[in-house]
PDB file of N, CA and C in Angstrom:
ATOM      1  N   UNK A   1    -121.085   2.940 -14.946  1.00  0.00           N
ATOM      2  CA  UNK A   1    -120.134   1.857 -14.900  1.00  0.00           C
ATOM      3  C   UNK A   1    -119.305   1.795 -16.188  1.00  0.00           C
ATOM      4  N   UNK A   2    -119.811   1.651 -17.487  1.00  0.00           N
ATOM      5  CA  UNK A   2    -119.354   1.979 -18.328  1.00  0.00           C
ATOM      6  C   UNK A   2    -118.323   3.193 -18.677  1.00  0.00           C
ATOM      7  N   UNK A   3    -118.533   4.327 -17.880  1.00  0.00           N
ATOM      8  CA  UNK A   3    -117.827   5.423 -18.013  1.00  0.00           C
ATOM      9  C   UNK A   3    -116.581   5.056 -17.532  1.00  0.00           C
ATOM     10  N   UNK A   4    -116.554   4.722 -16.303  1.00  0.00           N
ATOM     11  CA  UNK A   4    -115.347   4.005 -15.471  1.00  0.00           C
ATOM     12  C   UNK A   4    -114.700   2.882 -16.543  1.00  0.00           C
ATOM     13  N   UNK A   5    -115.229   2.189 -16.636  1.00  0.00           N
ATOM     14  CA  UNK A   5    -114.665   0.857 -17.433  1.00  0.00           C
ATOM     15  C   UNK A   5    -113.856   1.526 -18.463  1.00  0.00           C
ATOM     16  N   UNK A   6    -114.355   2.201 -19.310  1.00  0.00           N
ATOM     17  CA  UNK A   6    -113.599   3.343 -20.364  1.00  0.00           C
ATOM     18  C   UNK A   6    -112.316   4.011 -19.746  1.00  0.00           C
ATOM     19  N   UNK A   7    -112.576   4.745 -19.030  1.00  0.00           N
ATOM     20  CA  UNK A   7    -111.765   5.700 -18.088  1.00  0.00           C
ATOM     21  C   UNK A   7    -110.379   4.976 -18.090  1.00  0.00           C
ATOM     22  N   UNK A   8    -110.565   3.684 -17.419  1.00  0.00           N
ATOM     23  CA  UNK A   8    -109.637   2.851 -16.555  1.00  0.00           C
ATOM     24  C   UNK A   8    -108.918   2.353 -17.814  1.00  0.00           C
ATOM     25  N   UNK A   9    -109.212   1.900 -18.976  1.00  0.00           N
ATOM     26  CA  UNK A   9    -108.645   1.222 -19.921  1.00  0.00           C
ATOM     27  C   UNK A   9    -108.069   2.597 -20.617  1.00  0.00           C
ATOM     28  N   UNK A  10    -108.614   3.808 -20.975  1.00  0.00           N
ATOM     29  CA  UNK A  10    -107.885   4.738 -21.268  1.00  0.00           C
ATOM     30  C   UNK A  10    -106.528   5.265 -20.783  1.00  0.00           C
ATOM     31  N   UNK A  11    -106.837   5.391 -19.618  1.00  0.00           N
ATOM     32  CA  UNK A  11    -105.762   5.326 -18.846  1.00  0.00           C
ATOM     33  C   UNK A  11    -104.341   4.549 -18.972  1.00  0.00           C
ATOM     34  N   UNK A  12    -105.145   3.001 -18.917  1.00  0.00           N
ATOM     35  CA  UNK A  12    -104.250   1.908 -19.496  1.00  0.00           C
ATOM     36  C   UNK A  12    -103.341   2.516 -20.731  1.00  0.00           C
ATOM     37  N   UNK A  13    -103.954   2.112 -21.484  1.00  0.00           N
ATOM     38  CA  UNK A  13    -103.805   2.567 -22.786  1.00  0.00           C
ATOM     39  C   UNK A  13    -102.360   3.905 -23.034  1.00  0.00           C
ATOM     40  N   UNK A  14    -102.748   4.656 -21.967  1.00  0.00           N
ATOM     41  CA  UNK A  14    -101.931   5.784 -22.039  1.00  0.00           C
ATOM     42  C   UNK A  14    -100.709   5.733 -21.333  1.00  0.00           C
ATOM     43  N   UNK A  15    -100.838   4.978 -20.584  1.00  0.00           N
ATOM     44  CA  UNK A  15     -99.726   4.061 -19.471  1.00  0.00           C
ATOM     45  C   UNK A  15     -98.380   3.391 -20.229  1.00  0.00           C
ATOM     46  N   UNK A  16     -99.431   2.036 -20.747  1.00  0.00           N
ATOM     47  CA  UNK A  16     -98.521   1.238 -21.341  1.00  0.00           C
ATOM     48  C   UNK A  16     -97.584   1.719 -22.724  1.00  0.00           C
ATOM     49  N   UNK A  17     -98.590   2.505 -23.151  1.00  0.00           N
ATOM     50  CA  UNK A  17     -97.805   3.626 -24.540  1.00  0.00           C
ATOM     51  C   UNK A  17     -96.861   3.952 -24.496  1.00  0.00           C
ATOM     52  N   UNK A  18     -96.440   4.853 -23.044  1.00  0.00           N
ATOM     53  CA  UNK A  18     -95.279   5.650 -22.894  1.00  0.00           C
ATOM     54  C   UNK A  18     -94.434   4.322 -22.478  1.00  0.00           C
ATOM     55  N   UNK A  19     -94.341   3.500 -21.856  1.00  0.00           N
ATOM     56  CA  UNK A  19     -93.724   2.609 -21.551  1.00  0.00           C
ATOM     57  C   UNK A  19     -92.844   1.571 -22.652  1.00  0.00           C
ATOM     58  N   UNK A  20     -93.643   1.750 -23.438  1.00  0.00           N
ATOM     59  CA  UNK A  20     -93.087   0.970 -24.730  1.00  0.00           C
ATOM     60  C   UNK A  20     -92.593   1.817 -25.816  1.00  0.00           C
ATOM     61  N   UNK A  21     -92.828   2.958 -25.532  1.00  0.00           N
ATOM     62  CA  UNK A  21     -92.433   4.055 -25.965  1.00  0.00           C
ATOM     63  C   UNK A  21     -90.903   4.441 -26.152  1.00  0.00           C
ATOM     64  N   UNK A  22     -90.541   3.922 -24.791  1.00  0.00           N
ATOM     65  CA  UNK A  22     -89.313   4.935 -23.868  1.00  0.00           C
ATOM     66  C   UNK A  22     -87.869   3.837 -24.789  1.00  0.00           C
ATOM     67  N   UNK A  23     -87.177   4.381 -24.807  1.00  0.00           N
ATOM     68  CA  UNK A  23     -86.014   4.065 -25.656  1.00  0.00           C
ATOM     69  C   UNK A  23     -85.166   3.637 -24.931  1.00  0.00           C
ATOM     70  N   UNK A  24     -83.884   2.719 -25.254  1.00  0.00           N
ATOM     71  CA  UNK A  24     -83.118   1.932 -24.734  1.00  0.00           C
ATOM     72  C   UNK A  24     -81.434   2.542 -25.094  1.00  0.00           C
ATOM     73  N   UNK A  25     -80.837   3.236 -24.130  1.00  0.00           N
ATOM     74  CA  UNK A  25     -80.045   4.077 -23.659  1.00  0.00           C
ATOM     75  C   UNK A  25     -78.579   3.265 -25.072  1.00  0.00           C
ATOM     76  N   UNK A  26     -78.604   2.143 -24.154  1.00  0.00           N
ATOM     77  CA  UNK A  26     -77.637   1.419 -24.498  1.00  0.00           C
ATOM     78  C   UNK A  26     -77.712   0.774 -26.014  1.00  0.00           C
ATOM     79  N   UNK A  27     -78.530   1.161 -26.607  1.00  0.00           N
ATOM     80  CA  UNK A  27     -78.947   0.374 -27.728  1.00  0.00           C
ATOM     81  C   UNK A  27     -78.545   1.924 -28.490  1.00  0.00           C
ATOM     82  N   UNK A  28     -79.275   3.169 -28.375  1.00  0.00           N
ATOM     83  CA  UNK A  28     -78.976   4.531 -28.935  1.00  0.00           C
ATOM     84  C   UNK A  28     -77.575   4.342 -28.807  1.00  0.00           C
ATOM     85  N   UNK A  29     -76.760   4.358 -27.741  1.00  0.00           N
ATOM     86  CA  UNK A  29     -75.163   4.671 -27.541  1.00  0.00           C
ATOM     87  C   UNK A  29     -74.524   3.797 -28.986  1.00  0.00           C
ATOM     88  N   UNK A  30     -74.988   2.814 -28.926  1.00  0.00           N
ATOM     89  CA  UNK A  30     -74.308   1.981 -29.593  1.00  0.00           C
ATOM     90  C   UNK A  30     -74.488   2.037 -31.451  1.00  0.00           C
ATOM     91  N   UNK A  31     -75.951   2.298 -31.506  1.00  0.00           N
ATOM     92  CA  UNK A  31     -76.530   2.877 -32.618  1.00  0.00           C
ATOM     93  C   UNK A  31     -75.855   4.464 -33.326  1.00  0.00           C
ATOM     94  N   UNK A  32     -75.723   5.365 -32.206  1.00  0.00           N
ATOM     95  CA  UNK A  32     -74.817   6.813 -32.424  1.00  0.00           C
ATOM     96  C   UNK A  32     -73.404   6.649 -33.190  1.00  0.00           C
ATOM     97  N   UNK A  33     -73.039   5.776 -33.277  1.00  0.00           N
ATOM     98  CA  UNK A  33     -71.612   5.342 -33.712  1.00  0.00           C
ATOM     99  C   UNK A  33     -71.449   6.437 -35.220  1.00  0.00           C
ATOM    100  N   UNK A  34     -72.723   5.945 -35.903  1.00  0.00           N
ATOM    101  CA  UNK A  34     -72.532   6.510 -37.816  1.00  0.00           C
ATOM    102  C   UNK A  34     -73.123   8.389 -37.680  1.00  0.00           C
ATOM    103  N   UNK A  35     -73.487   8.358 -35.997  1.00  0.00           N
ATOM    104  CA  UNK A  35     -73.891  10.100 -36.132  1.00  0.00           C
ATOM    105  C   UNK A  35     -73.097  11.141 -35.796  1.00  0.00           C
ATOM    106  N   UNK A  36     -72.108  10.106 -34.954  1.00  0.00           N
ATOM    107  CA  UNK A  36     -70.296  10.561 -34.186  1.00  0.00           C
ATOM    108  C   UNK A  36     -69.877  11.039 -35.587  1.00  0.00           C
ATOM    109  N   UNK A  37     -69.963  10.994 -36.731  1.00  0.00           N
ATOM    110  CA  UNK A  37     -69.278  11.363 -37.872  1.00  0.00           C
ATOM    111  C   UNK A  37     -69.324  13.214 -37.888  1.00  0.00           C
ATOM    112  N   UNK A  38     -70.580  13.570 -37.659  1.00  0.00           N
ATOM    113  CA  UNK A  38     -71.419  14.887 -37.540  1.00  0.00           C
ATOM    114  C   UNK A  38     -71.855  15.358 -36.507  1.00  0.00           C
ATOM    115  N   UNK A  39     -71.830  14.639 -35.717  1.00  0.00           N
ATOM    116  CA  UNK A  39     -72.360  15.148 -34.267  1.00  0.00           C
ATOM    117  C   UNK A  39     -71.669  14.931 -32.944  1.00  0.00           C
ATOM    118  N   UNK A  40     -70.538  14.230 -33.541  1.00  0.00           N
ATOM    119  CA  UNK A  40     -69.473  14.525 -32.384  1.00  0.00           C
ATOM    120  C   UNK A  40     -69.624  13.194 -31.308  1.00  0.00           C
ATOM    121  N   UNK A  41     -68.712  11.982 -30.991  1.00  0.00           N
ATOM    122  CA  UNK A  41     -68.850  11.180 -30.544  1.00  0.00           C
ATOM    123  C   UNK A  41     -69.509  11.309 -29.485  1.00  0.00           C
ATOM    124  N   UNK A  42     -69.783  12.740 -28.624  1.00  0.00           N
ATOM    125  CA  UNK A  42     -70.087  13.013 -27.197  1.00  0.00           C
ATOM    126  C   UNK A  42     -71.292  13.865 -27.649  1.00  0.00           C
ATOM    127  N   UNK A  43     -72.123  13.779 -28.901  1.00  0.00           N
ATOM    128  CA  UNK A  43     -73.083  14.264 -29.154  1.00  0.00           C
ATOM    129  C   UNK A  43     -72.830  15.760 -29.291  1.00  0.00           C
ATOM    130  N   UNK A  44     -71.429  16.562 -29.485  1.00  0.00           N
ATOM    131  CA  UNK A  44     -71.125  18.074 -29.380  1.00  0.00           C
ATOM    132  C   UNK A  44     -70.557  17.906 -30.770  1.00  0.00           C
ATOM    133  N   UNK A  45     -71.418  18.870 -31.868  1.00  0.00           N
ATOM    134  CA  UNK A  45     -70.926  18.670 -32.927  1.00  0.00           C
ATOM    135  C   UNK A  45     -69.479  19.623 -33.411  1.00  0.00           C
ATOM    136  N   UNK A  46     -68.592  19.048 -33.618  1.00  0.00           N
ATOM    137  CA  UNK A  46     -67.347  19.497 -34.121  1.00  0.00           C
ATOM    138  C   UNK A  46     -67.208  20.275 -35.444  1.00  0.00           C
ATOM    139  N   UNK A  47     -68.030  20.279 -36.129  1.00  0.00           N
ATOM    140  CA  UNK A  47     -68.324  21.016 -37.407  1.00  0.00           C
ATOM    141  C   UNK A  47     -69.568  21.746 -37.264  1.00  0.00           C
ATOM    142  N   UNK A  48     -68.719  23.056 -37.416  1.00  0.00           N
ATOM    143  CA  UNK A  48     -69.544  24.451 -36.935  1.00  0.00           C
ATOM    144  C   UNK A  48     -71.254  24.351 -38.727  1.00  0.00           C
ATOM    145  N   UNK A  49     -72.097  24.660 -38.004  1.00  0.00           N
ATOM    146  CA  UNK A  49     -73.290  24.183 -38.181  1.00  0.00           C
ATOM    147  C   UNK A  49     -73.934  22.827 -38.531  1.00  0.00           C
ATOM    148  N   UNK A  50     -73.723  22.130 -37.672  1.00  0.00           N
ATOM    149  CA  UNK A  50     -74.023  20.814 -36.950  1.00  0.00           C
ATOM    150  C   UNK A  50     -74.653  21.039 -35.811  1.00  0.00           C
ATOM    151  N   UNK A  51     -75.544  20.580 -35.379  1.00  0.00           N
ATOM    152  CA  UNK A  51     -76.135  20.534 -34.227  1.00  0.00           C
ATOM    153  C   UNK A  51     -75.492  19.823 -33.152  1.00  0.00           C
ATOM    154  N   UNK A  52     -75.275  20.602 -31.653  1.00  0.00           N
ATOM    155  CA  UNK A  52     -75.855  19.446 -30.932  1.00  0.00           C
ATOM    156  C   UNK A  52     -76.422  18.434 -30.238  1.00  0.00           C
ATOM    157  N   UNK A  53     -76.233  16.963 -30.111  1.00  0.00           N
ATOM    158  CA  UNK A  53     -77.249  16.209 -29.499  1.00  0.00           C
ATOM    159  C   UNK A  53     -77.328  16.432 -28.292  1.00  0.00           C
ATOM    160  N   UNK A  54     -76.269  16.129 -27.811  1.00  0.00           N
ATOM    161  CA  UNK A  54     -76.270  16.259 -26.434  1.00  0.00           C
ATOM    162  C   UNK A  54     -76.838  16.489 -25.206  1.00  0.00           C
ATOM    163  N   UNK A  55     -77.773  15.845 -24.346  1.00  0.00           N
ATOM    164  CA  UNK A  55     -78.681  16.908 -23.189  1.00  0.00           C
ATOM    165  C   UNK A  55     -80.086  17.141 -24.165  1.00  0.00           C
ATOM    166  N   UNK A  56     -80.098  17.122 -25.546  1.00  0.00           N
ATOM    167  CA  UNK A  56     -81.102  18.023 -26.243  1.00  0.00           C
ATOM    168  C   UNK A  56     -82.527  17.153 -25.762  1.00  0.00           C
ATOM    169  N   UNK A  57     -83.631  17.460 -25.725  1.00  0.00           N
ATOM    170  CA  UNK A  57     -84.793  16.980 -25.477  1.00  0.00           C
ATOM    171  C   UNK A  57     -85.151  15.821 -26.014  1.00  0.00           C
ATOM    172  N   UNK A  58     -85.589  14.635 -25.846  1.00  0.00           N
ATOM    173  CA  UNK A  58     -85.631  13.527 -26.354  1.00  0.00           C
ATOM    174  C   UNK A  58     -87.144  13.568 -27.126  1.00  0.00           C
ATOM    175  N   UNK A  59     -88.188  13.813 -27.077  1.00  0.00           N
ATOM    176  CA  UNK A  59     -89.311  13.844 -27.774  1.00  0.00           C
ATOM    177  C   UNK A  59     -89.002  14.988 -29.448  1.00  0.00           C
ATOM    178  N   UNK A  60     -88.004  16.321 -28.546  1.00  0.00           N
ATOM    179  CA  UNK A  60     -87.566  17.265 -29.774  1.00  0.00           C
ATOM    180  C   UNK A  60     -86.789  15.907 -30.919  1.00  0.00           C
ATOM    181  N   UNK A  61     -85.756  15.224 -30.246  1.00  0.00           N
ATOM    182  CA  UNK A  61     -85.014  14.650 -31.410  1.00  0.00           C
ATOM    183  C   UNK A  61     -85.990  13.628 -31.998  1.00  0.00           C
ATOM    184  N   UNK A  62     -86.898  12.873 -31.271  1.00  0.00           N
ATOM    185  CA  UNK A  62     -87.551  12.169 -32.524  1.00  0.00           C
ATOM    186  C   UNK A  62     -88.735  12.421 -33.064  1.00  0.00           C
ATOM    187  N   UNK A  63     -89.075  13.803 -32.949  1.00  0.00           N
ATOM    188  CA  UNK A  63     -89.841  14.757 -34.044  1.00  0.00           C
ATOM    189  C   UNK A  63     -88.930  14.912 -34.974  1.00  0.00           C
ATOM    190  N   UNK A  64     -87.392  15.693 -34.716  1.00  0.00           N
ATOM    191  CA  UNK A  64     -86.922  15.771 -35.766  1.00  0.00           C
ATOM    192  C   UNK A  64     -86.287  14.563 -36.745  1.00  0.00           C
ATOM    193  N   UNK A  65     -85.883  13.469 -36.142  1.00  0.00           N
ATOM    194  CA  UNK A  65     -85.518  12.172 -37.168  1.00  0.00           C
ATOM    195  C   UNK A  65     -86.760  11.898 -37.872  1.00  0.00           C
ATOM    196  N   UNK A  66     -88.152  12.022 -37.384  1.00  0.00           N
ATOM    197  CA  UNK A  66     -89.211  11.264 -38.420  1.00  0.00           C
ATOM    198  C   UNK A  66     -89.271  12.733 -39.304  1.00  0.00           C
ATOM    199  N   UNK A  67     -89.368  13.921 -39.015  1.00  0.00           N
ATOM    200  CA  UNK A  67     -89.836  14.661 -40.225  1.00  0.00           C
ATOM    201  C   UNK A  67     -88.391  14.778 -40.899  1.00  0.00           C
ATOM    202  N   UNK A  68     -87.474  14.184 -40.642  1.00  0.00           N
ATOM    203  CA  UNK A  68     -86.398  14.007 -42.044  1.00  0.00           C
ATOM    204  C   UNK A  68     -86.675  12.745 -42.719  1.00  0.00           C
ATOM    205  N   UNK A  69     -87.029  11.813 -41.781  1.00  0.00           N
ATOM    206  CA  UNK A  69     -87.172  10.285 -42.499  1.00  0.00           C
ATOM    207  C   UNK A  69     -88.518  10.440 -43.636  1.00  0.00           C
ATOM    208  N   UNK A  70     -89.557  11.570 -43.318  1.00  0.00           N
ATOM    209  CA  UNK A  70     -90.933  11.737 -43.843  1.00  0.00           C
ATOM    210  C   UNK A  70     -90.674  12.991 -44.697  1.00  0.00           C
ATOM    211  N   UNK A  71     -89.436  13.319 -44.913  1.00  0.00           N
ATOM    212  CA  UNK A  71     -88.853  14.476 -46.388  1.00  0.00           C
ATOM    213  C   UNK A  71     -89.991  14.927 -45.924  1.00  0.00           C
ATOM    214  N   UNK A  72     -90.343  15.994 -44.548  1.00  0.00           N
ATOM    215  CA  UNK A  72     -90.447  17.289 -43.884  1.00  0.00           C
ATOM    216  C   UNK A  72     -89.816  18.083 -43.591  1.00  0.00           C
ATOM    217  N   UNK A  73     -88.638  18.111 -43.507  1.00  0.00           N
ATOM    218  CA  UNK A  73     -87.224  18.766 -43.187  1.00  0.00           C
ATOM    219  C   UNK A  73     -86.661  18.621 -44.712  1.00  0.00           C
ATOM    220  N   UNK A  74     -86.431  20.403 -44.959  1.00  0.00           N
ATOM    221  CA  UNK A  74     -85.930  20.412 -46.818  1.00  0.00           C
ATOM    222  C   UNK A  74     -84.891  21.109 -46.117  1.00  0.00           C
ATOM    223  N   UNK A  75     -83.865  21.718 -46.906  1.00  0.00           N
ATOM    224  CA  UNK A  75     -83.158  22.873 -47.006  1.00  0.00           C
ATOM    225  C   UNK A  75     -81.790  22.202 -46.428  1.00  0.00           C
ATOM    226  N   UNK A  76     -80.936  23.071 -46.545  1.00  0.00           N
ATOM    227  CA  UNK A  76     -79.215  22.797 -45.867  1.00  0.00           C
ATOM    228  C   UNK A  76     -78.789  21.452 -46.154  1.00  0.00           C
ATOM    229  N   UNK A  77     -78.681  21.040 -45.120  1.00  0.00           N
ATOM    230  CA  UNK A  77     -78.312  19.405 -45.157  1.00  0.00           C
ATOM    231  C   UNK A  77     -79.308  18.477 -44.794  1.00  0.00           C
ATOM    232  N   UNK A  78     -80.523  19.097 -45.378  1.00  0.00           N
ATOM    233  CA  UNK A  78     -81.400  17.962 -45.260  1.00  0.00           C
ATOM    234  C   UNK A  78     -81.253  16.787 -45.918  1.00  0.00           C
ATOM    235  N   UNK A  79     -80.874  16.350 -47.292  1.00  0.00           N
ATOM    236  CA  UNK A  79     -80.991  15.393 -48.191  1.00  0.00           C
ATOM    237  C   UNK A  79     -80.031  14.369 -47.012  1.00  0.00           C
ATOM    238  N   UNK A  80     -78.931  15.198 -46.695  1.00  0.00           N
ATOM    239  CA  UNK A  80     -78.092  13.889 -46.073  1.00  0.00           C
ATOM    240  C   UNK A  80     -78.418  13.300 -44.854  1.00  0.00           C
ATOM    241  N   UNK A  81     -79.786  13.838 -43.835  1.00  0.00           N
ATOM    242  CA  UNK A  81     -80.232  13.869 -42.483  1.00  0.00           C
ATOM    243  C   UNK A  81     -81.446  12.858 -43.277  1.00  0.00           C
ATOM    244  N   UNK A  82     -82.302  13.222 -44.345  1.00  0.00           N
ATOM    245  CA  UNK A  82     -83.343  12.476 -44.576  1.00  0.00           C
ATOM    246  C   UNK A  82     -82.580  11.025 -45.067  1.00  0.00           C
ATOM    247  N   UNK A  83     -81.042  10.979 -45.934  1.00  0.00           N
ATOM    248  CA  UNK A  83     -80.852   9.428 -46.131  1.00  0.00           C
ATOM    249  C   UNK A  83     -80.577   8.534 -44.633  1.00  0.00           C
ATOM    250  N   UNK A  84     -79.880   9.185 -43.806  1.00  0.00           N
ATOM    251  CA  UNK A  84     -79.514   8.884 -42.866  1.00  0.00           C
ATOM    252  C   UNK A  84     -80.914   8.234 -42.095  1.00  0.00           C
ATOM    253  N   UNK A  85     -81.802   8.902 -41.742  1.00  0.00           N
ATOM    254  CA  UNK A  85     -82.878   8.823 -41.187  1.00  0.00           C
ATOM    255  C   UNK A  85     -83.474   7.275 -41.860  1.00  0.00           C
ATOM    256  N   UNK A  86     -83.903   7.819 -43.183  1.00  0.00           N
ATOM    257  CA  UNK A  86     -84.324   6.855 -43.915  1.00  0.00           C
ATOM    258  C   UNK A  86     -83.961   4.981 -43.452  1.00  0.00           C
ATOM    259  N   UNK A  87     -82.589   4.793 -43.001  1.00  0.00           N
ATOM    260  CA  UNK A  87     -82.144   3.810 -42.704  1.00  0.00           C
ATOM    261  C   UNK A  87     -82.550   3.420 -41.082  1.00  0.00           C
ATOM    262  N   UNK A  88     -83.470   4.168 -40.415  1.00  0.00           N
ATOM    263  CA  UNK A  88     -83.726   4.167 -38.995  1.00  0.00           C
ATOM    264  C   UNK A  88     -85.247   3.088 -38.867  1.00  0.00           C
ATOM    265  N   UNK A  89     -85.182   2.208 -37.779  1.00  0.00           N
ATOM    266  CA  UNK A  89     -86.907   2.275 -37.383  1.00  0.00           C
ATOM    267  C   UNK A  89     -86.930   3.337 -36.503  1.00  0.00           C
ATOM    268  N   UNK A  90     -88.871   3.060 -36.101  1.00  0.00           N
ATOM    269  CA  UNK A  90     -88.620   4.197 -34.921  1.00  0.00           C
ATOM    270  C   UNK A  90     -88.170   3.434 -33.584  1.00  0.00           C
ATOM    271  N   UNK A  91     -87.731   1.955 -33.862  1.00  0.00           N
ATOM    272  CA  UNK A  91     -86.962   1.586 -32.393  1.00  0.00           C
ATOM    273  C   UNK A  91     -85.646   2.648 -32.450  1.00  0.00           C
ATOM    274  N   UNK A  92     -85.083   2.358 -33.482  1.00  0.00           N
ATOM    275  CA  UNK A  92     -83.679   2.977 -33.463  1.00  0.00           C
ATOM    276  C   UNK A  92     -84.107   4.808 -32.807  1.00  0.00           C
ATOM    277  N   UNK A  93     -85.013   5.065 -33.549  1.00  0.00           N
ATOM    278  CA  UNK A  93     -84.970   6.617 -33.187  1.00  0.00           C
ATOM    279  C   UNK A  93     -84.971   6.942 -31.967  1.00  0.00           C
ATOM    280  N   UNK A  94     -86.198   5.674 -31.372  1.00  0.00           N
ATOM    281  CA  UNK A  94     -86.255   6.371 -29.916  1.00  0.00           C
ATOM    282  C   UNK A  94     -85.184   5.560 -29.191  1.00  0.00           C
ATOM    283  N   UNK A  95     -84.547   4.926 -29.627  1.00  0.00           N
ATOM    284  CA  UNK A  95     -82.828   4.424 -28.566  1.00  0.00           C
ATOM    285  C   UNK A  95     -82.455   5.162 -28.776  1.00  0.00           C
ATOM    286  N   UNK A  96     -82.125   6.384 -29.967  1.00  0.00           N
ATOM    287  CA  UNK A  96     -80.796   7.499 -30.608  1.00  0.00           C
ATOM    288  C   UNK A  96     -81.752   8.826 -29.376  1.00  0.00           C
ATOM    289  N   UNK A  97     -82.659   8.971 -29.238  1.00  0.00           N
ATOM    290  CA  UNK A  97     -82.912  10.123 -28.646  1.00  0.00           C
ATOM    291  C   UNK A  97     -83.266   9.588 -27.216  1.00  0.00           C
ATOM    292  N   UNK A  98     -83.454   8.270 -26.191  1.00  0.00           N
ATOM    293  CA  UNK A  98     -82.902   8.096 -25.047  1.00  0.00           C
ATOM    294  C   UNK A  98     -81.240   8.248 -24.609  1.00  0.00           C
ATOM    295  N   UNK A  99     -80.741   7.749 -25.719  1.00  0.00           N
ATOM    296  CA  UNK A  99     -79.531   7.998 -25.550  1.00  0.00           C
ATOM    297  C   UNK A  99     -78.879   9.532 -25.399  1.00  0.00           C
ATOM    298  N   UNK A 100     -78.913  10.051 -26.193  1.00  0.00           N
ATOM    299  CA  UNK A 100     -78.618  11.197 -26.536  1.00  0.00           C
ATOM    300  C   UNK A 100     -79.331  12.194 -25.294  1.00  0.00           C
ATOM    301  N   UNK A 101     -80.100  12.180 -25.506  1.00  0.00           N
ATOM    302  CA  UNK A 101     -81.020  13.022 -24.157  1.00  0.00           C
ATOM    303  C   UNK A 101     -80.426  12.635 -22.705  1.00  0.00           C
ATOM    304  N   UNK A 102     -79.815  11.744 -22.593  1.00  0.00           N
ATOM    305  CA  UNK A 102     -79.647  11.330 -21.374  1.00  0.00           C
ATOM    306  C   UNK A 102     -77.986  11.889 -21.110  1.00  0.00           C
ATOM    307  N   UNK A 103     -77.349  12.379 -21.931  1.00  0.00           N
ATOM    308  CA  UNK A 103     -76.035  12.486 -21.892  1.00  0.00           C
ATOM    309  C   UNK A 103     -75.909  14.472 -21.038  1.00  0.00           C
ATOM    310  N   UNK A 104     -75.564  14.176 -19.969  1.00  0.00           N
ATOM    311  CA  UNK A 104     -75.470  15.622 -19.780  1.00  0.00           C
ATOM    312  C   UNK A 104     -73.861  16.607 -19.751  1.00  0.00           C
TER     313      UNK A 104
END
């Protein structure tokens, strides 16, 4: 019984996570405004080595905003991706990568 009781709340647990997890489209769109500078208002970056957002995987982009916000990401234009970051929660991150991910 106990095993079950565990099971079921694990489960829970793993449920409600992703759910509160999941990022708010309209909140990223609106948030993207200061990343349109570098990444292209439509998430297609206009300055050749720039990435872009666009379509890109949403779990990929907010691995990559926390290991710039967590000065894990060195080299190129990191310093200016880690200040940028730096100014993010991870609400913002995961609205910037629902958003962004969702754009095809």
């Amino acid at each position: 019984m106990k095993k079950m009781v565990m099971g079921i709340l694990i489960g829970i647990s793993f449920t409600t996570s992703s759910v509160f997890a999941a990022g708010d489209i309209a909140a990223g769109k609106t948030k993207s405004a200061v990343c349109a500078a570098c990444h292209g208002a439509d998430g297609i970056a206009v300055i050749p080595g720039y990435p872009n957002l666009k379509g890109q995987n949403e779990q990929y982009i907010i691995s990559s905003i926390k290991a710039y916000k967590d000065k894990q990401r060195n080299g190129g234009l990191a310093a200016v991706m880690q200040a940028q970051a730096a100014m993010l929660s991870d609400s913002d991150i995961a609205n910037l990568a629902a958003y962004y991910s969702s754009l095809k």
